[in-house]
ModelCIF file with pLDDT and N, C-alpha, C, O atoms, coordinates in Angstrom:
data_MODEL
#
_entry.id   MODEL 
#
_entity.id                         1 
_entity.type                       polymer 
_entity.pdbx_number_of_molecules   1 
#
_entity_poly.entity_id                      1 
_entity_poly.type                           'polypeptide(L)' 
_entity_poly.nstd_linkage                   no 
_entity_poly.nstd_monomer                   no 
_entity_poly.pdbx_seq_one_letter_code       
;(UNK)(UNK)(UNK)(UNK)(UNK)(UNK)(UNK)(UNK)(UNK)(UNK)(UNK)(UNK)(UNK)(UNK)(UNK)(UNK)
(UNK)(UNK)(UNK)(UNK)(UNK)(UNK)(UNK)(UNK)(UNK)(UNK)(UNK)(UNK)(UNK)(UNK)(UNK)(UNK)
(UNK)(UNK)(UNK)(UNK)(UNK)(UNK)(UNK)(UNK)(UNK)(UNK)(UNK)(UNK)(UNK)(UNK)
;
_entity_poly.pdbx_seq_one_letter_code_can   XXXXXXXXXXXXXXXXXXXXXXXXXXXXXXXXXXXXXXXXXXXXXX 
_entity_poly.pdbx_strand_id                 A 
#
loop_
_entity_poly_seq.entity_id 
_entity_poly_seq.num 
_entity_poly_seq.mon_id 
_entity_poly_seq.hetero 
1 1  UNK n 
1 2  UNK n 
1 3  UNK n 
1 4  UNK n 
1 5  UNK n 
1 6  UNK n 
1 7  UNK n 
1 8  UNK n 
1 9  UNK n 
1 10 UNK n 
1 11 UNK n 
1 12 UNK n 
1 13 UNK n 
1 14 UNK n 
1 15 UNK n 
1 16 UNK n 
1 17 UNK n 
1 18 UNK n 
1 19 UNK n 
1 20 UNK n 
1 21 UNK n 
1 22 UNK n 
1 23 UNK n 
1 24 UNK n 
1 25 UNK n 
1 26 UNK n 
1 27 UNK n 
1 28 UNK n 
1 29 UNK n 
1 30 UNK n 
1 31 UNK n 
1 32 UNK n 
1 33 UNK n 
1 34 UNK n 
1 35 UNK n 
1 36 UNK n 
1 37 UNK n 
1 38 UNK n 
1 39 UNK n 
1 40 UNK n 
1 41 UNK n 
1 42 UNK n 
1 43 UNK n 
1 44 UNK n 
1 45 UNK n 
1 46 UNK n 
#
_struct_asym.id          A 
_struct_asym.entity_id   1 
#
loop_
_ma_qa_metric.id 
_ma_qa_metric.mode 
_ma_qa_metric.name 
_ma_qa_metric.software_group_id 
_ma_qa_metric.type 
1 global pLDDT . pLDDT 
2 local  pLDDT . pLDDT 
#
_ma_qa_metric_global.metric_id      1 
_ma_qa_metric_global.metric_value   92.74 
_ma_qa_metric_global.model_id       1 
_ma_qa_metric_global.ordinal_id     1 
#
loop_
_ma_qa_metric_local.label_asym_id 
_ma_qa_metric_local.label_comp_id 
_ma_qa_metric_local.label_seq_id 
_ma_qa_metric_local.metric_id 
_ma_qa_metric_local.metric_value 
_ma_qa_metric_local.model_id 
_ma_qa_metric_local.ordinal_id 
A UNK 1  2 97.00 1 1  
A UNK 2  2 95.00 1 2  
A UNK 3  2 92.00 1 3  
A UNK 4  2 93.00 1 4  
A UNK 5  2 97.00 1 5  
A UNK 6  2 96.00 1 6  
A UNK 7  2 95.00 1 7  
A UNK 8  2 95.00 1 8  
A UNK 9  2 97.00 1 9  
A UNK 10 2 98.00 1 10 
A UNK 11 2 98.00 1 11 
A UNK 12 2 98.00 1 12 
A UNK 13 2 97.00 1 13 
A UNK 14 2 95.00 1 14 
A UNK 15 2 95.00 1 15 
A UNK 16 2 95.00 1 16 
A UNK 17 2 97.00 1 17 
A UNK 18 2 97.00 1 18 
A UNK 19 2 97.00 1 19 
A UNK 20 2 97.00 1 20 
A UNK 21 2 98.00 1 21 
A UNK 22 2 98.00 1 22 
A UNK 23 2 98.00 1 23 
A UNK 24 2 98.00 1 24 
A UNK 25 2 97.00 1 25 
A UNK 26 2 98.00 1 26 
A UNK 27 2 98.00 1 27 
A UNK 28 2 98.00 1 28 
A UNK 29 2 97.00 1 29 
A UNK 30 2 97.00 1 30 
A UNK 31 2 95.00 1 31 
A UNK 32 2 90.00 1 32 
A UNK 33 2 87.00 1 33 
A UNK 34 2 81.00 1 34 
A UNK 35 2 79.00 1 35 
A UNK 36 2 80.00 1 36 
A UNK 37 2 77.00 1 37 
A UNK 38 2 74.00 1 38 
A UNK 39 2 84.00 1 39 
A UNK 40 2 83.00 1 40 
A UNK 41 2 86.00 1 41 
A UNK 42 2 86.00 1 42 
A UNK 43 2 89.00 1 43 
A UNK 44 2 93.00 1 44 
A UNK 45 2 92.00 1 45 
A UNK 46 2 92.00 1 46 
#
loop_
_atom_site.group_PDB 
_atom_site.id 
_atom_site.type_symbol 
_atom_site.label_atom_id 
_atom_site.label_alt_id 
_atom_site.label_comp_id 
_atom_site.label_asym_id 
_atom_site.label_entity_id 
_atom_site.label_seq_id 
_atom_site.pdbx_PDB_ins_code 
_atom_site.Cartn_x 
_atom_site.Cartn_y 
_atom_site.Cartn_z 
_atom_site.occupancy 
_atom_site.B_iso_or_equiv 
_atom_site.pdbx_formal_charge 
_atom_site.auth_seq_id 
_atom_site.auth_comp_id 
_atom_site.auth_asym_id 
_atom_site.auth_atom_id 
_atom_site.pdbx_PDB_model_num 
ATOM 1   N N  . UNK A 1 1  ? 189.781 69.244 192.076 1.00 97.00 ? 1  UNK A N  1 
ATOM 2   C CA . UNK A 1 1  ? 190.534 69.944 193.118 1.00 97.00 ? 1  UNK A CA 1 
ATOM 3   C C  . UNK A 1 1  ? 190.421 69.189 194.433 1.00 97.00 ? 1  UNK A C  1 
ATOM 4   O O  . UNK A 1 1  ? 189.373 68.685 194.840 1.00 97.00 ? 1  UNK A O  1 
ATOM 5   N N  . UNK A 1 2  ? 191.837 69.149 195.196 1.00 95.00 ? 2  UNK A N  1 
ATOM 6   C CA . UNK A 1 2  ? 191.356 68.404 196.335 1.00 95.00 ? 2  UNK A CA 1 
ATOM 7   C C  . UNK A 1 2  ? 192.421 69.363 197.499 1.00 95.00 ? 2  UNK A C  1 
ATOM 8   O O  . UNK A 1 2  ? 192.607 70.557 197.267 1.00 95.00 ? 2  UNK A O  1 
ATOM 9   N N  . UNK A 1 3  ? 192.843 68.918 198.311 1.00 92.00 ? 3  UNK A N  1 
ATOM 10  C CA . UNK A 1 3  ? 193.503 69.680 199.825 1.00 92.00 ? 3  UNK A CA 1 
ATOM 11  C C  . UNK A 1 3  ? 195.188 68.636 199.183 1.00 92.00 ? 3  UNK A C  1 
ATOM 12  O O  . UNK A 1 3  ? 196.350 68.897 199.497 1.00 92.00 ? 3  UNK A O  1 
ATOM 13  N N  . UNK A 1 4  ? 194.852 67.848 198.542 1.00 93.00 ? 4  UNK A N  1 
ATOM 14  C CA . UNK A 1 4  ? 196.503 67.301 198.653 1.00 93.00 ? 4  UNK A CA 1 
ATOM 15  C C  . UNK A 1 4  ? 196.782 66.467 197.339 1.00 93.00 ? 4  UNK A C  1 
ATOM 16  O O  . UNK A 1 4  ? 195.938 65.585 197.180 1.00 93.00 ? 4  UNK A O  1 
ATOM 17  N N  . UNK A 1 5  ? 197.610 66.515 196.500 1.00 97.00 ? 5  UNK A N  1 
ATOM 18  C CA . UNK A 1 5  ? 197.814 65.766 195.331 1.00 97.00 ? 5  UNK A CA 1 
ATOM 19  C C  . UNK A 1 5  ? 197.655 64.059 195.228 1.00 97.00 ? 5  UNK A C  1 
ATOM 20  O O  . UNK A 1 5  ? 197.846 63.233 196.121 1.00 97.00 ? 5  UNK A O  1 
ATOM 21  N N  . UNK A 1 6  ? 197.392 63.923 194.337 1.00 96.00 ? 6  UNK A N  1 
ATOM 22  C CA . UNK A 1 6  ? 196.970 62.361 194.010 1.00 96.00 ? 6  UNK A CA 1 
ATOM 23  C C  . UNK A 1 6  ? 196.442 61.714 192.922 1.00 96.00 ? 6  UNK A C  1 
ATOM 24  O O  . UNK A 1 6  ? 196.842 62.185 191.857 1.00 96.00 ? 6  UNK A O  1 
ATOM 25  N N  . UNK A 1 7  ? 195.592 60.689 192.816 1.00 95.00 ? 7  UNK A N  1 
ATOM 26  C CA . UNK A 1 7  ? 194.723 60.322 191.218 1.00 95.00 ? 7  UNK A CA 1 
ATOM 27  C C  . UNK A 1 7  ? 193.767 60.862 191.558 1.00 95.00 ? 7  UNK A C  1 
ATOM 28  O O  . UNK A 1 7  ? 193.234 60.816 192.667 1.00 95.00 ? 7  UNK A O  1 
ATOM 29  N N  . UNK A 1 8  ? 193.303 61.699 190.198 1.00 95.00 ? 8  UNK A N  1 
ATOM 30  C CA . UNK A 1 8  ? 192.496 62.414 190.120 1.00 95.00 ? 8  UNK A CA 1 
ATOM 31  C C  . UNK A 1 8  ? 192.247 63.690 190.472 1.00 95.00 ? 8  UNK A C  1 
ATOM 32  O O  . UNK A 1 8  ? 191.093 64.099 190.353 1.00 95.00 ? 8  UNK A O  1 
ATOM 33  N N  . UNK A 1 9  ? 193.301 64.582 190.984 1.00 97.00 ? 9  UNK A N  1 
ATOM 34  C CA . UNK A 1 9  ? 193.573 65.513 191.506 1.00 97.00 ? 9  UNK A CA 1 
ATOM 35  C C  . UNK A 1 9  ? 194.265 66.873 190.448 1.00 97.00 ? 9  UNK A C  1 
ATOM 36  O O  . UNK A 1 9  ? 195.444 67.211 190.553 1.00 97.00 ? 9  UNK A O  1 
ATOM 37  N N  . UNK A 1 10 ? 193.533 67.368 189.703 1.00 98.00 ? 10 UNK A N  1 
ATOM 38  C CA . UNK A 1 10 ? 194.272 68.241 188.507 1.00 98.00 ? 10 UNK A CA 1 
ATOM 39  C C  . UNK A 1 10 ? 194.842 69.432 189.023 1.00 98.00 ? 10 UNK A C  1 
ATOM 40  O O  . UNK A 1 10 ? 195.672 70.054 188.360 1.00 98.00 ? 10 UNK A O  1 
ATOM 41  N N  . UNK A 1 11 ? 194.351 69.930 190.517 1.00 98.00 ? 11 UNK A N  1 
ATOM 42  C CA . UNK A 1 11 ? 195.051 71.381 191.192 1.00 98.00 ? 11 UNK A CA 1 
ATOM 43  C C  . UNK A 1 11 ? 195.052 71.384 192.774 1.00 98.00 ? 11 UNK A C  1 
ATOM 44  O O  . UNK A 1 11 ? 194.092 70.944 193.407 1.00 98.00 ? 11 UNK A O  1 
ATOM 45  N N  . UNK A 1 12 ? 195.750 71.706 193.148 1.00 98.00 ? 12 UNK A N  1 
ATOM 46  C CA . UNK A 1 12 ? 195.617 71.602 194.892 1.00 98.00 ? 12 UNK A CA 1 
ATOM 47  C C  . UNK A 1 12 ? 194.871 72.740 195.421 1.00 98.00 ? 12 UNK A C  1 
ATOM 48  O O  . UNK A 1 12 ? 195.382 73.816 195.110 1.00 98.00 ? 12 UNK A O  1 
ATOM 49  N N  . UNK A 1 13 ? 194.107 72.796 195.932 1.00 97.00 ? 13 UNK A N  1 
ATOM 50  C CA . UNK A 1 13 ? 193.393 73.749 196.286 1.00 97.00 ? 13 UNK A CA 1 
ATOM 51  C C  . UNK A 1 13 ? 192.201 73.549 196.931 1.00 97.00 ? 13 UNK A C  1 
ATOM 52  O O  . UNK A 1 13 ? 191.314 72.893 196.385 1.00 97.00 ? 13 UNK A O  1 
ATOM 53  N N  . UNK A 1 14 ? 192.028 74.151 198.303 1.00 95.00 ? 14 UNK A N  1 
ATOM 54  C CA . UNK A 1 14 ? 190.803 73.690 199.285 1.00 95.00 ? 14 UNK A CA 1 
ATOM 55  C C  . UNK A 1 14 ? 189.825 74.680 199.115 1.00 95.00 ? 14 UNK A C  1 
ATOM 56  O O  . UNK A 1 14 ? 189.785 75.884 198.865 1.00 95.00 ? 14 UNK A O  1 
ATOM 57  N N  . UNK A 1 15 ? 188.961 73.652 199.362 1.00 95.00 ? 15 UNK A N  1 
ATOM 58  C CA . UNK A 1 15 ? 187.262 73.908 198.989 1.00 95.00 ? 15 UNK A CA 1 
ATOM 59  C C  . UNK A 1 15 ? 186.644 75.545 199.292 1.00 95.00 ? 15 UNK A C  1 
ATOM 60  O O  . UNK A 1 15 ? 185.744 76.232 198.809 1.00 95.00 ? 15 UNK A O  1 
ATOM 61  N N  . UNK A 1 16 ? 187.805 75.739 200.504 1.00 95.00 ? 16 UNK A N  1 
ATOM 62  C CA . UNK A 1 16 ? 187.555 77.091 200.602 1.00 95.00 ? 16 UNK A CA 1 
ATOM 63  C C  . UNK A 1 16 ? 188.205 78.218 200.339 1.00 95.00 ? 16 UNK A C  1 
ATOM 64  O O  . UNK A 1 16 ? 188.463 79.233 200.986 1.00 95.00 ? 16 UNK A O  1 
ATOM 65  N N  . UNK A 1 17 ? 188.459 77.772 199.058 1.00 97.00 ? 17 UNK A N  1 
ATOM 66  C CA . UNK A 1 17 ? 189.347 78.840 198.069 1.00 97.00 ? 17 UNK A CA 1 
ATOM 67  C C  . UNK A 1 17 ? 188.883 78.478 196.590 1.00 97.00 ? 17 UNK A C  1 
ATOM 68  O O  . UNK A 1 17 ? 189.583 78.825 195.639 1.00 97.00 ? 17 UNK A O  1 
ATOM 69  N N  . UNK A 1 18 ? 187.891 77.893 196.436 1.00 97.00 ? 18 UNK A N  1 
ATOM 70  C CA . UNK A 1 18 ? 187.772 77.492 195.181 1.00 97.00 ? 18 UNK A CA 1 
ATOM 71  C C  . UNK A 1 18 ? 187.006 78.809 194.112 1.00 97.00 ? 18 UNK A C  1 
ATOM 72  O O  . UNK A 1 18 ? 187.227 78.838 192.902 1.00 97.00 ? 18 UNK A O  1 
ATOM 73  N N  . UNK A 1 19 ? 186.206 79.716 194.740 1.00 97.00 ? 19 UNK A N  1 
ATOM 74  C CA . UNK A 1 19 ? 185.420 80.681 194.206 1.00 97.00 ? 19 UNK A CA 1 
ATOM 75  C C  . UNK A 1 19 ? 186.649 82.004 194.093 1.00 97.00 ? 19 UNK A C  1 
ATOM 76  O O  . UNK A 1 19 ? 186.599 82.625 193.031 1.00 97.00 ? 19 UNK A O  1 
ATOM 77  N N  . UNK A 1 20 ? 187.717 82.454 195.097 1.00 97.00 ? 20 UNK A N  1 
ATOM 78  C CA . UNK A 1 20 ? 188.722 83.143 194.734 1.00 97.00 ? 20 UNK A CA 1 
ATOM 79  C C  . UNK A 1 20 ? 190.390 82.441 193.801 1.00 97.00 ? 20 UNK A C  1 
ATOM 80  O O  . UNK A 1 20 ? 191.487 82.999 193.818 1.00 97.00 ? 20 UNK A O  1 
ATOM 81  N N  . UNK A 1 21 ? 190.008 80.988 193.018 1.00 98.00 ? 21 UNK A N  1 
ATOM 82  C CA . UNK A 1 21 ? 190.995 80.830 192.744 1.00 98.00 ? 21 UNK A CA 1 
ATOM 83  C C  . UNK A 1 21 ? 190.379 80.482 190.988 1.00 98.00 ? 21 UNK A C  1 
ATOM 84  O O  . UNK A 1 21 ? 191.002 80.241 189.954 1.00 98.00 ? 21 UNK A O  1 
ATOM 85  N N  . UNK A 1 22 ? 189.035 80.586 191.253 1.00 98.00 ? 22 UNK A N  1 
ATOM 86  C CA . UNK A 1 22 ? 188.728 80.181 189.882 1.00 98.00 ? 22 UNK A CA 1 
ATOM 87  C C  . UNK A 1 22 ? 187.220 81.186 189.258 1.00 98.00 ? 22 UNK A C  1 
ATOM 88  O O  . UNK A 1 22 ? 186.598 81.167 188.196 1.00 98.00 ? 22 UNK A O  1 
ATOM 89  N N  . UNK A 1 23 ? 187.101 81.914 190.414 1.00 98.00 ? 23 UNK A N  1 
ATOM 90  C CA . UNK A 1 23 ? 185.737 83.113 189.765 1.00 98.00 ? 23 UNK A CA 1 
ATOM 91  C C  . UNK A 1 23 ? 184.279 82.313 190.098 1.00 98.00 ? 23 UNK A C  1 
ATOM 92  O O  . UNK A 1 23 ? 184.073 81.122 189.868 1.00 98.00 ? 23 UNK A O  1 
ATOM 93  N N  . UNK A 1 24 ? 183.431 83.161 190.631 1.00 98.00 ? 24 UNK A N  1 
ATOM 94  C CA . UNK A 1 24 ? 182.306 83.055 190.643 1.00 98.00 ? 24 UNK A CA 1 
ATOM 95  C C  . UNK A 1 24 ? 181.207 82.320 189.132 1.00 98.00 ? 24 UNK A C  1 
ATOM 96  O O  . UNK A 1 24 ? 181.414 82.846 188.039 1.00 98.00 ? 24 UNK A O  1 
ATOM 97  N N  . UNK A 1 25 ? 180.482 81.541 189.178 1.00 97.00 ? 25 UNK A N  1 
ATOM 98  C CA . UNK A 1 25 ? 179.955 81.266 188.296 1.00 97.00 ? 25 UNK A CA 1 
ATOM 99  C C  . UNK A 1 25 ? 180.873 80.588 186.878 1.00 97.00 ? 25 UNK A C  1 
ATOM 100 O O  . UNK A 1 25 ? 180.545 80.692 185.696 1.00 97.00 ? 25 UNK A O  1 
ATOM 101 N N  . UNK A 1 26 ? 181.808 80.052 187.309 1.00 98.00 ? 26 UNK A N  1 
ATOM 102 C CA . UNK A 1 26 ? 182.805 79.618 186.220 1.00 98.00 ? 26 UNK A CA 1 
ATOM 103 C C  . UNK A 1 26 ? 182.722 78.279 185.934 1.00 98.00 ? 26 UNK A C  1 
ATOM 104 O O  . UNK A 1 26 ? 183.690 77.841 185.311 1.00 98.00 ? 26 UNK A O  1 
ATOM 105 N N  . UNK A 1 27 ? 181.698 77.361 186.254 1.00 98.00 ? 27 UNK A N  1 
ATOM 106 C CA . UNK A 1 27 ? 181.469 75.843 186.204 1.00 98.00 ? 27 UNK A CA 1 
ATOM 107 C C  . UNK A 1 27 ? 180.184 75.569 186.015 1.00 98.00 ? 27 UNK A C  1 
ATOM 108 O O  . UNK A 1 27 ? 179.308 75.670 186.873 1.00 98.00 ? 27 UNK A O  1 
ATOM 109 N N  . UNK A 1 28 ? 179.978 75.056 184.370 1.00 98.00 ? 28 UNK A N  1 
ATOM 110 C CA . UNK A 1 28 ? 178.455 74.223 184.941 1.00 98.00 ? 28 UNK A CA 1 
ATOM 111 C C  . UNK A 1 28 ? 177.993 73.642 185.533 1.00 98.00 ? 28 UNK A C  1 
ATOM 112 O O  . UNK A 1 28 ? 176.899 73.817 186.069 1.00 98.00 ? 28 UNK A O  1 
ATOM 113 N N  . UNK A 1 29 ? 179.134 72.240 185.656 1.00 97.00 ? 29 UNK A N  1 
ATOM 114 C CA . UNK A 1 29 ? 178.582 71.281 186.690 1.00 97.00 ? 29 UNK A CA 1 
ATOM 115 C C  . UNK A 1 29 ? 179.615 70.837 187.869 1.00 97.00 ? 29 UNK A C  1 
ATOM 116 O O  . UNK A 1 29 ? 180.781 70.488 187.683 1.00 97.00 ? 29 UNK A O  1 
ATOM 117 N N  . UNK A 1 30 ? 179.072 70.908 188.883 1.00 97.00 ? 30 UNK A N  1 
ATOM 118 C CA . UNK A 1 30 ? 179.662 70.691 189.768 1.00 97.00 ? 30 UNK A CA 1 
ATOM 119 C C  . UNK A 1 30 ? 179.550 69.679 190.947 1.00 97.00 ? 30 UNK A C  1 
ATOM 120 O O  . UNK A 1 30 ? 178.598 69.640 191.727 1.00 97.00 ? 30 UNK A O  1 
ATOM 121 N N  . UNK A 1 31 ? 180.975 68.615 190.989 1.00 95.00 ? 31 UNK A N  1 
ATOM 122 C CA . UNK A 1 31 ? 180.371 67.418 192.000 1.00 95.00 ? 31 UNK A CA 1 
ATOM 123 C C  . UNK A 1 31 ? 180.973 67.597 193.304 1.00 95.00 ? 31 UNK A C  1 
ATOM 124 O O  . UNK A 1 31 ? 181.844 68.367 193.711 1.00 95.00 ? 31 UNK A O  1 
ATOM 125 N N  . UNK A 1 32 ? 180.321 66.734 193.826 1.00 90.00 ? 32 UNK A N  1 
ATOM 126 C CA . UNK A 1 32 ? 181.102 67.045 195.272 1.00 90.00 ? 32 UNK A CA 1 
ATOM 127 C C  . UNK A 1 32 ? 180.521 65.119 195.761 1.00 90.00 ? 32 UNK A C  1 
ATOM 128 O O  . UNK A 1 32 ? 179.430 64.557 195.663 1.00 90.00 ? 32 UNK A O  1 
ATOM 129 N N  . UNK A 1 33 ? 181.687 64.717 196.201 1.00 87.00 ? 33 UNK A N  1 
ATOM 130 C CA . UNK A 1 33 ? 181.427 63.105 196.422 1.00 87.00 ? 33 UNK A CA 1 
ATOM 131 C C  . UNK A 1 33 ? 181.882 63.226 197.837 1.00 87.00 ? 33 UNK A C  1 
ATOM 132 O O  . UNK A 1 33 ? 182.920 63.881 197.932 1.00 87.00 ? 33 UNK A O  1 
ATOM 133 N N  . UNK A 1 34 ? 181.350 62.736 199.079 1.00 81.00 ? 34 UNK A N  1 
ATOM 134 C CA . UNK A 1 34 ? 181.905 62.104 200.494 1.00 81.00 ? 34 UNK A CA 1 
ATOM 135 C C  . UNK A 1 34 ? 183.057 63.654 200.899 1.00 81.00 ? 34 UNK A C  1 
ATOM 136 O O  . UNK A 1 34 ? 184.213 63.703 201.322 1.00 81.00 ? 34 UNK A O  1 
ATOM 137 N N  . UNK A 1 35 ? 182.251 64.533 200.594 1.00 79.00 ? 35 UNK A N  1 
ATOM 138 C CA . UNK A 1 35 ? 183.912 65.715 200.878 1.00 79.00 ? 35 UNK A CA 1 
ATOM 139 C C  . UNK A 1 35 ? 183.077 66.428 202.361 1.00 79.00 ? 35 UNK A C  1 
ATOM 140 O O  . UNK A 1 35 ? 183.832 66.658 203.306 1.00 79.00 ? 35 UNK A O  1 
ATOM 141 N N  . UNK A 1 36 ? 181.795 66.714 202.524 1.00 80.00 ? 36 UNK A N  1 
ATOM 142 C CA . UNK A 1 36 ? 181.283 67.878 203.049 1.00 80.00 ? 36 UNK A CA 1 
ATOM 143 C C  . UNK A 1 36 ? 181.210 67.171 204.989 1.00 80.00 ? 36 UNK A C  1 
ATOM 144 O O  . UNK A 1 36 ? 180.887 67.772 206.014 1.00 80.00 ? 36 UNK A O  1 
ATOM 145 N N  . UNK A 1 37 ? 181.663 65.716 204.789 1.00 77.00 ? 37 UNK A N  1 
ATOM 146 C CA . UNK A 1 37 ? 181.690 65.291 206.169 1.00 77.00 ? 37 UNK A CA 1 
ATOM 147 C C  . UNK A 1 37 ? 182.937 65.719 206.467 1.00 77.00 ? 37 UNK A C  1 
ATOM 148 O O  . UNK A 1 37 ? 183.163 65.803 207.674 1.00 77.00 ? 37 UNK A O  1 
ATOM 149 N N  . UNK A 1 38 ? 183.958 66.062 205.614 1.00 74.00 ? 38 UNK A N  1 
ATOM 150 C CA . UNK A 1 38 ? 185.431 66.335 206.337 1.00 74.00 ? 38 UNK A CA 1 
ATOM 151 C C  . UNK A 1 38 ? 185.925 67.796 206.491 1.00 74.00 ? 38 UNK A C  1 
ATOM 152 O O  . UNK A 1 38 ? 187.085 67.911 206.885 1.00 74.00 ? 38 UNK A O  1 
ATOM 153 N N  . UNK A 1 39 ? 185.219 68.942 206.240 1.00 84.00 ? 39 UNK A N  1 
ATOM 154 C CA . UNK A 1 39 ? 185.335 70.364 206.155 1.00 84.00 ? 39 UNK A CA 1 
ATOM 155 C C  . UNK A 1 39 ? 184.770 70.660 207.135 1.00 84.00 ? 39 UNK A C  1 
ATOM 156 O O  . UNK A 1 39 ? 183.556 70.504 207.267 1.00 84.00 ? 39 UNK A O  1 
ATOM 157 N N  . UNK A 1 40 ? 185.633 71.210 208.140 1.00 83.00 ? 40 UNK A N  1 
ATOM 158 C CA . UNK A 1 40 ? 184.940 71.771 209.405 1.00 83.00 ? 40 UNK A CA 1 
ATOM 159 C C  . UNK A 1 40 ? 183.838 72.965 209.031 1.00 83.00 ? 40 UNK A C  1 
ATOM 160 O O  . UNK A 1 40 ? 182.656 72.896 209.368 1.00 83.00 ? 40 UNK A O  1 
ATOM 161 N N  . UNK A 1 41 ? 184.423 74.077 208.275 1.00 86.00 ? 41 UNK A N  1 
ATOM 162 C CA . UNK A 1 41 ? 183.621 74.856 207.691 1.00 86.00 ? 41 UNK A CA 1 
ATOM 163 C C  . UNK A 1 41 ? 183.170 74.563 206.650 1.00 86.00 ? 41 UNK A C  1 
ATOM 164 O O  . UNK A 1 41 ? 183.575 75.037 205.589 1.00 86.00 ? 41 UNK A O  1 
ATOM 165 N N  . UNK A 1 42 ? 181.897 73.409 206.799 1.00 86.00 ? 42 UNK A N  1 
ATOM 166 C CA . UNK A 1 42 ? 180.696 73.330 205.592 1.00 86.00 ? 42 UNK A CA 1 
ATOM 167 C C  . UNK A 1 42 ? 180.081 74.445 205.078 1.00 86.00 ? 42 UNK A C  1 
ATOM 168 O O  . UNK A 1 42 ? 179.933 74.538 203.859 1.00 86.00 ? 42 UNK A O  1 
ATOM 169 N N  . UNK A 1 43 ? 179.702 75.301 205.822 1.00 89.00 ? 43 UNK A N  1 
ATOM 170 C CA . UNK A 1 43 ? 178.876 76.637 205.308 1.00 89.00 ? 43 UNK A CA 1 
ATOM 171 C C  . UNK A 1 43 ? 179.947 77.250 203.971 1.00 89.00 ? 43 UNK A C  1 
ATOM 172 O O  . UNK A 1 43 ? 179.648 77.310 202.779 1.00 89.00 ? 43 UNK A O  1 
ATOM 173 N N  . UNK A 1 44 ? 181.038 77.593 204.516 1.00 93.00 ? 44 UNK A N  1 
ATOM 174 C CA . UNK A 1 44 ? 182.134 78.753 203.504 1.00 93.00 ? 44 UNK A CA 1 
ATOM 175 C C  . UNK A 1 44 ? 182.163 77.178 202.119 1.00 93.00 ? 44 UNK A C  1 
ATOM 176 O O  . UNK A 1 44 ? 182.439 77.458 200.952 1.00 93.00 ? 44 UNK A O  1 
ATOM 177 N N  . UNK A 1 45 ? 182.009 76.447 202.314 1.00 92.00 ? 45 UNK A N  1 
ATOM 178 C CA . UNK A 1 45 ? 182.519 75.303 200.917 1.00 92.00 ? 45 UNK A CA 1 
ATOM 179 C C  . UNK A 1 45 ? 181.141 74.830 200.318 1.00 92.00 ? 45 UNK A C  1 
ATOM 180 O O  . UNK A 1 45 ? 181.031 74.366 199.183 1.00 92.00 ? 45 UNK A O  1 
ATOM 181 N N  . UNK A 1 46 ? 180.201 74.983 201.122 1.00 92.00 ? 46 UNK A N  1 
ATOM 182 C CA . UNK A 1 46 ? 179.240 74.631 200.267 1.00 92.00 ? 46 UNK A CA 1 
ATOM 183 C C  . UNK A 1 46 ? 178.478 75.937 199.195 1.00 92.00 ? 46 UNK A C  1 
ATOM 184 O O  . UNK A 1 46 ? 177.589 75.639 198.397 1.00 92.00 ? 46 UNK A O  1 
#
């Protein structure tokens, strides 16, 4: 999931919508690469 379509991008959808667009506890593993310097609101995405 990212904020804008591209490679590697399977759904559009920002970081701070990811728990109301896909459910609480619905992922084992979860990455997060170079994203948390560009989210003004780190707290709500992390």
């Amino acid at each position: 999931v990212d904020i804008s379509n591209g490679p590697g991008v399977d759904i559009v959808c920002n970081a701070t919508e990811i728990v109301n667009k896909f459910g609480k506890e619905s992922f084992d593993f979860v990455i997060s690469t170079e994203l948390l310097e560009h989210v003004e609101d780190w707290r709500q995405v992390i």
